[in-house]
PDB file of N, CA and C in Angstrom:
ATOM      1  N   UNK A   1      42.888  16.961 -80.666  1.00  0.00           N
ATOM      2  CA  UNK A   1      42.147  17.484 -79.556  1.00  0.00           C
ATOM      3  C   UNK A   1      43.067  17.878 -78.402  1.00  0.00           C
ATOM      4  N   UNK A   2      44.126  17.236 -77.883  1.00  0.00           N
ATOM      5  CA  UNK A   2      45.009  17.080 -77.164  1.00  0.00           C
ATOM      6  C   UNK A   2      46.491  17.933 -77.273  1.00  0.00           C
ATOM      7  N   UNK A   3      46.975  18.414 -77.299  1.00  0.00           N
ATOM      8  CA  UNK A   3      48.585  18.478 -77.442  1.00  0.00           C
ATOM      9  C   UNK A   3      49.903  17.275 -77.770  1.00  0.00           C
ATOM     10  N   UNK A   4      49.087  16.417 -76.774  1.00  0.00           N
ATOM     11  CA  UNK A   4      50.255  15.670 -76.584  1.00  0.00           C
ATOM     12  C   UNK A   4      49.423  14.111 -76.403  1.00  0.00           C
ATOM     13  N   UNK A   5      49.871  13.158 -77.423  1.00  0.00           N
ATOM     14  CA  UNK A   5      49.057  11.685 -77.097  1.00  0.00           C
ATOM     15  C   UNK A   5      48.859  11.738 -75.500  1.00  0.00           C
ATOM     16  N   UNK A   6      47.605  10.596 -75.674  1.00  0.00           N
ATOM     17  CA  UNK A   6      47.116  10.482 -74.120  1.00  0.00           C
ATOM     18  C   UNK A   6      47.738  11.367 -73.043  1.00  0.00           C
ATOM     19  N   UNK A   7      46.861  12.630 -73.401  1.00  0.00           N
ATOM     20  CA  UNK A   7      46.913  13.651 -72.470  1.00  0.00           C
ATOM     21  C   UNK A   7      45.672  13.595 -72.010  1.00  0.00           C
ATOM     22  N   UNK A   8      45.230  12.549 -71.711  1.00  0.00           N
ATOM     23  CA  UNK A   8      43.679  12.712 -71.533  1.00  0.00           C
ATOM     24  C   UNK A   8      43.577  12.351 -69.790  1.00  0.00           C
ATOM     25  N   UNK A   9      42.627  11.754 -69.428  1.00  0.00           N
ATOM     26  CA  UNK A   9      42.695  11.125 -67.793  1.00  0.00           C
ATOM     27  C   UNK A   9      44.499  10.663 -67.661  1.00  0.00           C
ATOM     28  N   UNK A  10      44.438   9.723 -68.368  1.00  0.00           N
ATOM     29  CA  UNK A  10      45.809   9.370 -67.731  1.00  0.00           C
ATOM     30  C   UNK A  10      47.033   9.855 -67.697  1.00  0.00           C
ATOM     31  N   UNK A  11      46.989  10.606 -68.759  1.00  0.00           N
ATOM     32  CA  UNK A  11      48.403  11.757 -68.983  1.00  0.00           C
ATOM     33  C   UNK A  11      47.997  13.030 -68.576  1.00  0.00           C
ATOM     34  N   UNK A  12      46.887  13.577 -67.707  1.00  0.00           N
ATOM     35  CA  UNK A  12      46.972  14.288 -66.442  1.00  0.00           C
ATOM     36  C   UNK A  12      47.636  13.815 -65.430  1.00  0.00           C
ATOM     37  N   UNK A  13      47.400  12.615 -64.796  1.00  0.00           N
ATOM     38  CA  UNK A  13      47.802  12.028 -64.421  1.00  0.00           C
ATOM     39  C   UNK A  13      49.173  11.538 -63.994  1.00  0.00           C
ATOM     40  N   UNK A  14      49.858  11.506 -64.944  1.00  0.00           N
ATOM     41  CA  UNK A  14      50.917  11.121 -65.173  1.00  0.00           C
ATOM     42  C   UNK A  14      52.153  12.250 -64.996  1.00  0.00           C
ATOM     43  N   UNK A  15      51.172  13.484 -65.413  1.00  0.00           N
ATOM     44  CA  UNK A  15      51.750  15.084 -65.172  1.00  0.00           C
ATOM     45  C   UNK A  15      51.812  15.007 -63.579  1.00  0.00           C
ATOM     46  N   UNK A  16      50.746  14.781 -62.625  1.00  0.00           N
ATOM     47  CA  UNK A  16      50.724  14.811 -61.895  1.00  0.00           C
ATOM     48  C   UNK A  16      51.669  14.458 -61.158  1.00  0.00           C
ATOM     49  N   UNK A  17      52.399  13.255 -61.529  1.00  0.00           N
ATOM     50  CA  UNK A  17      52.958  11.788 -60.693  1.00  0.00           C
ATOM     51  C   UNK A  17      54.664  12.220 -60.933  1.00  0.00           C
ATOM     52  N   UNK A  18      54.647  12.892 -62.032  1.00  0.00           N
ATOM     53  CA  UNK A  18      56.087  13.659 -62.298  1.00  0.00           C
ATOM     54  C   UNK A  18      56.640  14.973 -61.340  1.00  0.00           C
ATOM     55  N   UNK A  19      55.310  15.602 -61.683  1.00  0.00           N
ATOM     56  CA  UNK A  19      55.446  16.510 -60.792  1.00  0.00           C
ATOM     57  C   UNK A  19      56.001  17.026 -58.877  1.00  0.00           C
ATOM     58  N   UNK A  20      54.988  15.560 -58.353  1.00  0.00           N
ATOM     59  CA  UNK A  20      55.219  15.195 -57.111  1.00  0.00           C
ATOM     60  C   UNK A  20      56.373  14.184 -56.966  1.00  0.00           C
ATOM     61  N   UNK A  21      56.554  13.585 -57.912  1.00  0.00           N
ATOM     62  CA  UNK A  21      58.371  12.988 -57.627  1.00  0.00           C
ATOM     63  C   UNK A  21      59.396  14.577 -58.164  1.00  0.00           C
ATOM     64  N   UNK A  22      59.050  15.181 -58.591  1.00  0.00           N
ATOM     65  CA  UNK A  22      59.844  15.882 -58.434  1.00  0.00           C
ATOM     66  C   UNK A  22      60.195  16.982 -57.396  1.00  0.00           C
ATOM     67  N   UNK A  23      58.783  17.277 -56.326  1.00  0.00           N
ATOM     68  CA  UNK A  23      58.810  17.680 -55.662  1.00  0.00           C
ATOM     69  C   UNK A  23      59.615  16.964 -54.307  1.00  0.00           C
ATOM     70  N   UNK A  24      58.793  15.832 -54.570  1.00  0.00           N
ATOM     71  CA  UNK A  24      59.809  15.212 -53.284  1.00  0.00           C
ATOM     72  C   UNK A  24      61.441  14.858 -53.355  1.00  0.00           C
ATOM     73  N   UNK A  25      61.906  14.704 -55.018  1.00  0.00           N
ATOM     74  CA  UNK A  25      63.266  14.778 -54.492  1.00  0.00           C
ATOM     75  C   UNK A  25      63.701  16.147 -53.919  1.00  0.00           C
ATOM     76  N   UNK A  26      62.907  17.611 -54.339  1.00  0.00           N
ATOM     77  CA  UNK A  26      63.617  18.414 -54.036  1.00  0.00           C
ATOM     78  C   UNK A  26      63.649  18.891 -52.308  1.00  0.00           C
ATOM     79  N   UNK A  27      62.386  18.321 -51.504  1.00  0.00           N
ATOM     80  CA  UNK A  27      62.233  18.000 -50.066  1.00  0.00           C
ATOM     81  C   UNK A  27      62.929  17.150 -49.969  1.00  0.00           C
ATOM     82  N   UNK A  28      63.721  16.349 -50.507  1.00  0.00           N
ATOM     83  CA  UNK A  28      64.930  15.159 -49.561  1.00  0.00           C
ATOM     84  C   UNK A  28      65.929  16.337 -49.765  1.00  0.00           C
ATOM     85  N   UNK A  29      66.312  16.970 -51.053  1.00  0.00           N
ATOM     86  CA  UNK A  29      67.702  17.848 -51.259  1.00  0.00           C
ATOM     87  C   UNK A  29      67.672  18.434 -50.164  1.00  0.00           C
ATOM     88  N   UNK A  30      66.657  19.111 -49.614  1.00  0.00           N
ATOM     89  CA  UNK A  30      66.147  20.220 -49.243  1.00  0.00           C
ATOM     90  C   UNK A  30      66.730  19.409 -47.219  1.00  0.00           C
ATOM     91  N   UNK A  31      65.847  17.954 -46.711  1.00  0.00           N
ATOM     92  CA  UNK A  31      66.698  17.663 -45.642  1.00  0.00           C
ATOM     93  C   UNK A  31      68.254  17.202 -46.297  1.00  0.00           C
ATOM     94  N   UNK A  32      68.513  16.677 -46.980  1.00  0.00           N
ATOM     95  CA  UNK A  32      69.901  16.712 -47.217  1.00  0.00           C
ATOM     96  C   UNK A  32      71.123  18.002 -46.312  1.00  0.00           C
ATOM     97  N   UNK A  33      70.536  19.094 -47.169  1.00  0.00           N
ATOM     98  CA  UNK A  33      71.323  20.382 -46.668  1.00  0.00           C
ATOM     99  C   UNK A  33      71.211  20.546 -45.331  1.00  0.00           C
ATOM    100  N   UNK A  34      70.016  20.176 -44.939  1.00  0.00           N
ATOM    101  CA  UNK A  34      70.369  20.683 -43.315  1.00  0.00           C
ATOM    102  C   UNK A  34      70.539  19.676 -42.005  1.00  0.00           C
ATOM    103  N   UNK A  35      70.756  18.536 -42.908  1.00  0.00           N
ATOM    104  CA  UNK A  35      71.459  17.723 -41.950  1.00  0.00           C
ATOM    105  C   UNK A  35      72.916  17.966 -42.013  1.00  0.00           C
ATOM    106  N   UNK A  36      73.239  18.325 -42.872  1.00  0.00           N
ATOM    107  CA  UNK A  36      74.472  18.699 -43.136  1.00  0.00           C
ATOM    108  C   UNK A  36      75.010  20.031 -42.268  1.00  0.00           C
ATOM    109  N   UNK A  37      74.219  21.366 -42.448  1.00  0.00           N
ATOM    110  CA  UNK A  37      74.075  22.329 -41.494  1.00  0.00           C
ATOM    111  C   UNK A  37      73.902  21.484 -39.597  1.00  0.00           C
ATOM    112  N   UNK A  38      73.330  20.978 -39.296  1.00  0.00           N
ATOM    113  CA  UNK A  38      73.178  20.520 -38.310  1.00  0.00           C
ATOM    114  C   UNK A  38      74.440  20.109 -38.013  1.00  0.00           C
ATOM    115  N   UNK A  39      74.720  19.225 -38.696  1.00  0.00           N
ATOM    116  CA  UNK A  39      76.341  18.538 -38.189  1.00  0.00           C
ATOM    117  C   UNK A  39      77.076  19.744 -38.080  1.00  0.00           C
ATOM    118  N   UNK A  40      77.834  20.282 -39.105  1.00  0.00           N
ATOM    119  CA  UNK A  40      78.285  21.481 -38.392  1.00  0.00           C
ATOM    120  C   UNK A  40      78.382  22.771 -38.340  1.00  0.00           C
ATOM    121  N   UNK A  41      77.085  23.053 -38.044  1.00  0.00           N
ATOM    122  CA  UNK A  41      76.733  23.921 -36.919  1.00  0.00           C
ATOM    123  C   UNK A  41      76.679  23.445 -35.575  1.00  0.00           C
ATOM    124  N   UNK A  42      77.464  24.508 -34.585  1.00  0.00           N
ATOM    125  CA  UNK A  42      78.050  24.292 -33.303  1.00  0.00           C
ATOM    126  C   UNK A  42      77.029  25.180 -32.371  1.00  0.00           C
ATOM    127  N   UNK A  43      75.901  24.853 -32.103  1.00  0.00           N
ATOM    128  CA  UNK A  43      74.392  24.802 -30.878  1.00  0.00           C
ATOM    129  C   UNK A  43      74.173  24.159 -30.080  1.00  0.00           C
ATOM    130  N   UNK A  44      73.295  24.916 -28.737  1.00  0.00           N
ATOM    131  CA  UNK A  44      73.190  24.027 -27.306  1.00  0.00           C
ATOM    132  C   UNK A  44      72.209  22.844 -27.955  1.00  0.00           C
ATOM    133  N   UNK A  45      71.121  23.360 -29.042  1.00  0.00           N
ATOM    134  CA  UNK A  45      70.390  22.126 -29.348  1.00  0.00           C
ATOM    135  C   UNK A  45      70.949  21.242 -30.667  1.00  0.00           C
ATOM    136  N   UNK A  46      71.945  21.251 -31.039  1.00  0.00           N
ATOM    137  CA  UNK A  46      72.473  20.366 -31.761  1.00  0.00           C
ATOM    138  C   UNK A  46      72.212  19.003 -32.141  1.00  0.00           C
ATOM    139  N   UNK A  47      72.471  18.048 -30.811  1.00  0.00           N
ATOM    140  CA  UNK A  47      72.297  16.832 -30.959  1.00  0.00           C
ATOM    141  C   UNK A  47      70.629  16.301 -30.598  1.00  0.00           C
ATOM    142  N   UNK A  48      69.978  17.829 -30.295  1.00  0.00           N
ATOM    143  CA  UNK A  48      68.089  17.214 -30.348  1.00  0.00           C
ATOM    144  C   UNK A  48      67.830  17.583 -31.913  1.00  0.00           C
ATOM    145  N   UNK A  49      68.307  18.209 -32.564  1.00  0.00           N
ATOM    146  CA  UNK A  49      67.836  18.226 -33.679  1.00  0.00           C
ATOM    147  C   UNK A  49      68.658  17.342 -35.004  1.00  0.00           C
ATOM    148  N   UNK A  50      69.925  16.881 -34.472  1.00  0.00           N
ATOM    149  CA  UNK A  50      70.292  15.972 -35.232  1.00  0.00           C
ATOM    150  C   UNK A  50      69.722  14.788 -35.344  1.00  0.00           C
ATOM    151  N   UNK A  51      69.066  14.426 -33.883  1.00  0.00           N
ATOM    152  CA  UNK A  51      67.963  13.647 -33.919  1.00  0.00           C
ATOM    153  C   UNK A  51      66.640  13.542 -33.999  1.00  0.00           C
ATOM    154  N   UNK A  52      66.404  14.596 -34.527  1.00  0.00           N
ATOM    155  CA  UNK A  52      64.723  14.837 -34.685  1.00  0.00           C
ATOM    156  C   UNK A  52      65.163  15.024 -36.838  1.00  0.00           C
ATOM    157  N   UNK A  53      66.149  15.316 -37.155  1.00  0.00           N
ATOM    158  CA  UNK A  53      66.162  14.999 -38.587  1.00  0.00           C
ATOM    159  C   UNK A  53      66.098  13.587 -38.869  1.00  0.00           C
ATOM    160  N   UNK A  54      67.254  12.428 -38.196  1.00  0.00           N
ATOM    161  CA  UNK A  54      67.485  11.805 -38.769  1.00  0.00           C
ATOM    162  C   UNK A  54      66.337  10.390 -37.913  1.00  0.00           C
ATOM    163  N   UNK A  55      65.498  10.571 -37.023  1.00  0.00           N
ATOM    164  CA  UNK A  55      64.658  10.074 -37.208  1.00  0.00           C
ATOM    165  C   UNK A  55      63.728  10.110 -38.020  1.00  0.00           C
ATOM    166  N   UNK A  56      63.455  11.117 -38.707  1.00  0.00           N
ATOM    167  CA  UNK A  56      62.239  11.567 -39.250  1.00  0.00           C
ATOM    168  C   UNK A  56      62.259  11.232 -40.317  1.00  0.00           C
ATOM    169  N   UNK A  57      63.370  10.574 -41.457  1.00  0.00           N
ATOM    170  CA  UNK A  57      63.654   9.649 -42.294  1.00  0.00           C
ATOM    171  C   UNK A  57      63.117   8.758 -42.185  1.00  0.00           C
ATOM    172  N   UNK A  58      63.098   7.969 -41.011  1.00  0.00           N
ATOM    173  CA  UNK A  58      62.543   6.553 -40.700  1.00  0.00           C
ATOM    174  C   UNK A  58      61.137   6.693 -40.599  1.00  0.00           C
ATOM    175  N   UNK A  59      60.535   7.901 -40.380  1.00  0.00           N
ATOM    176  CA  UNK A  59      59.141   7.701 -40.047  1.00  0.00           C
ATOM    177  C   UNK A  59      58.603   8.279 -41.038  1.00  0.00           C
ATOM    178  N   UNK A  60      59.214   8.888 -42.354  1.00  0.00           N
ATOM    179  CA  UNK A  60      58.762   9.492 -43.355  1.00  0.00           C
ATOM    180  C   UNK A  60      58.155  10.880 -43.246  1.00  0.00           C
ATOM    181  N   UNK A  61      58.564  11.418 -42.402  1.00  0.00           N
ATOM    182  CA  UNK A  61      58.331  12.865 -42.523  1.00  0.00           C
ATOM    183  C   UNK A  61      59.209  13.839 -41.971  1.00  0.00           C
ATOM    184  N   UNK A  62      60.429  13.253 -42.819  1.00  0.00           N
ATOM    185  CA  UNK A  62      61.754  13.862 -43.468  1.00  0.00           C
ATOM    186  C   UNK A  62      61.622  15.494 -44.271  1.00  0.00           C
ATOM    187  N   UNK A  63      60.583  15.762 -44.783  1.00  0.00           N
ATOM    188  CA  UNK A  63      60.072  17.264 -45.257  1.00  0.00           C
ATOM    189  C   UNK A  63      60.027  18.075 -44.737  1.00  0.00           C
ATOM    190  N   UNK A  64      59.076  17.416 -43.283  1.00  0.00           N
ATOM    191  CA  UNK A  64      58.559  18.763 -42.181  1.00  0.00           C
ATOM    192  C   UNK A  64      59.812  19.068 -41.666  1.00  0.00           C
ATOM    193  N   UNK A  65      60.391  18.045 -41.017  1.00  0.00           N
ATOM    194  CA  UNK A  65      61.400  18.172 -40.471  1.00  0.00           C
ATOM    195  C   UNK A  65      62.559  19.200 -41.297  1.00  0.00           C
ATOM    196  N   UNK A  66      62.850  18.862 -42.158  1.00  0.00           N
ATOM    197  CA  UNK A  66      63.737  19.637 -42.561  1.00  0.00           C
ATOM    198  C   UNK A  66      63.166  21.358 -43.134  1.00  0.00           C
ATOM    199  N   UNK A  67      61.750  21.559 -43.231  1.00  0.00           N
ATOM    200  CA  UNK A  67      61.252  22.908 -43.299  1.00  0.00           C
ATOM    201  C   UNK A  67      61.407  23.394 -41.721  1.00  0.00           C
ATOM    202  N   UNK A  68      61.033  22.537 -40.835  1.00  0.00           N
ATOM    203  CA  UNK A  68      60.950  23.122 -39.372  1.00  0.00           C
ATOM    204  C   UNK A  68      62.225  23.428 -38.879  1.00  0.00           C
ATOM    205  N   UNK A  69      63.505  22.694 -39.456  1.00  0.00           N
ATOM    206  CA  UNK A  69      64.605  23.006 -39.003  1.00  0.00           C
ATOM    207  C   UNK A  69      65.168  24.442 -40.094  1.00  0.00           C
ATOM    208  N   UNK A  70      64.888  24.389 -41.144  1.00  0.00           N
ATOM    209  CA  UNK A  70      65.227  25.854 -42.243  1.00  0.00           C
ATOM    210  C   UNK A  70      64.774  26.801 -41.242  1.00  0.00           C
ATOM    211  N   UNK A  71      63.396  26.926 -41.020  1.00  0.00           N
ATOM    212  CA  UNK A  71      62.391  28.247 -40.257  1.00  0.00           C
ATOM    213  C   UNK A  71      63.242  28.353 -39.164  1.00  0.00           C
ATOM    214  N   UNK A  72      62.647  27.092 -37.962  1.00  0.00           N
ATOM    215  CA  UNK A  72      63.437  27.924 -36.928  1.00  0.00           C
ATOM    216  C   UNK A  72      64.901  27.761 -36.653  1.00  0.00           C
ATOM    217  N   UNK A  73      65.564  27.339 -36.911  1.00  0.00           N
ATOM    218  CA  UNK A  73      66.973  26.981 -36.747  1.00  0.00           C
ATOM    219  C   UNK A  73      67.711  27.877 -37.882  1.00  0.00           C
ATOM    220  N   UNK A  74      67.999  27.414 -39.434  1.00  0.00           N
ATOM    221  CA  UNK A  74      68.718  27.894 -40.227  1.00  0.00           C
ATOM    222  C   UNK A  74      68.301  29.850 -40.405  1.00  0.00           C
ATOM    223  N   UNK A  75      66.669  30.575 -40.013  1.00  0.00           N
ATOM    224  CA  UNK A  75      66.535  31.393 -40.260  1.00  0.00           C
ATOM    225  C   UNK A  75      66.314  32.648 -39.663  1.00  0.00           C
ATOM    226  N   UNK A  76      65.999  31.900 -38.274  1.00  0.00           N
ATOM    227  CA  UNK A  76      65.809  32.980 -37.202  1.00  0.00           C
ATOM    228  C   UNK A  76      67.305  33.012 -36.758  1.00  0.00           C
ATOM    229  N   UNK A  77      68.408  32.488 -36.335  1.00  0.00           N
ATOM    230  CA  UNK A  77      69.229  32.305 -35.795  1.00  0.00           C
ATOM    231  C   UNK A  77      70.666  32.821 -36.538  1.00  0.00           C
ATOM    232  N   UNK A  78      70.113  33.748 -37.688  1.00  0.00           N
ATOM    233  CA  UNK A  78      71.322  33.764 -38.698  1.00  0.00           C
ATOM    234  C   UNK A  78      72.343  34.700 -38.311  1.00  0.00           C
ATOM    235  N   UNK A  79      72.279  35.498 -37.354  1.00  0.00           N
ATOM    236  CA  UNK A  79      73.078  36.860 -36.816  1.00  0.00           C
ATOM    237  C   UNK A  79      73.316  35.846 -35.360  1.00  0.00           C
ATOM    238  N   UNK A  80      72.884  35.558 -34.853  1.00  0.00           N
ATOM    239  CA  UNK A  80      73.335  34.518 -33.232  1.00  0.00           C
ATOM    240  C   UNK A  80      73.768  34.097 -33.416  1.00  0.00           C
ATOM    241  N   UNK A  81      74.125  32.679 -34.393  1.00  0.00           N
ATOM    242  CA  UNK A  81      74.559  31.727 -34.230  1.00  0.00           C
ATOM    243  C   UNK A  81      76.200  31.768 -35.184  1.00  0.00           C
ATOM    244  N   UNK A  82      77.062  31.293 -34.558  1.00  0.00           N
ATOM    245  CA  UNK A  82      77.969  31.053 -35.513  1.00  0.00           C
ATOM    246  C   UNK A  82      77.756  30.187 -36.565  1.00  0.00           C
ATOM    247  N   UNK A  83      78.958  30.553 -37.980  1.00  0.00           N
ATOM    248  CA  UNK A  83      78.454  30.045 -39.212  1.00  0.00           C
ATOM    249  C   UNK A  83      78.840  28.335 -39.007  1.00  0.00           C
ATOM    250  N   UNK A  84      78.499  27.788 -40.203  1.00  0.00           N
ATOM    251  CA  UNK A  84      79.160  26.294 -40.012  1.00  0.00           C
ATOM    252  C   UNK A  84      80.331  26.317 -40.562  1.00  0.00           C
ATOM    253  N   UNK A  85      80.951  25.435 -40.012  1.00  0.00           N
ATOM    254  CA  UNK A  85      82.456  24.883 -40.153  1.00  0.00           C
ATOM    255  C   UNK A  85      82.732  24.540 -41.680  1.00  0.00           C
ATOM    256  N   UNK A  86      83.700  25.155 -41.918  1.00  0.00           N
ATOM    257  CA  UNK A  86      84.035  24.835 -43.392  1.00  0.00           C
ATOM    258  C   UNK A  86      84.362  23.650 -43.449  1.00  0.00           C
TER     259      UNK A  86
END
């Protein structure tokens, strides 16, 4: 009936639970990189957003943060800002 043993309620399920761990490691990769960009990259707001990443670890919403810093920081700013430091 199935494809795959207990693919039924619980191995939806289970699709599910893979899925969203895999999403969220790729939202930590994802602040990973731009804490990294933050450090060095050389901006007047630098050290508010080095601290608005690396709090946001602690409070678990390490994702937004690091989408809000891609949008406005890493994407609007790409011709202004100097590159980061090798």
């Amino acid at each position: 009936m199935y494809p795959w043993p207990m693919m039924g309620w619980l191995g939806g399920f289970g699709l599910f639970v893979a899925l969203f761990a895999l999403v969220c490691v790729a939202l930590f990769i994802l602040w990973v990189v731009m804490v990294l960009d933050c450090v060095k990259r050389d901006f007047p707001e630098r050290s508010a957003w080095l601290a608005i990443l690396l709090i946001s670890l602690f409070v678990n919403m390490y994702w937004l943060a690091a989408i809000l810093y891609y949008v406005l920081i890493r994407t609007k700013n790409v011709g202004r800002m100097p590159p980061p430091k090798a």
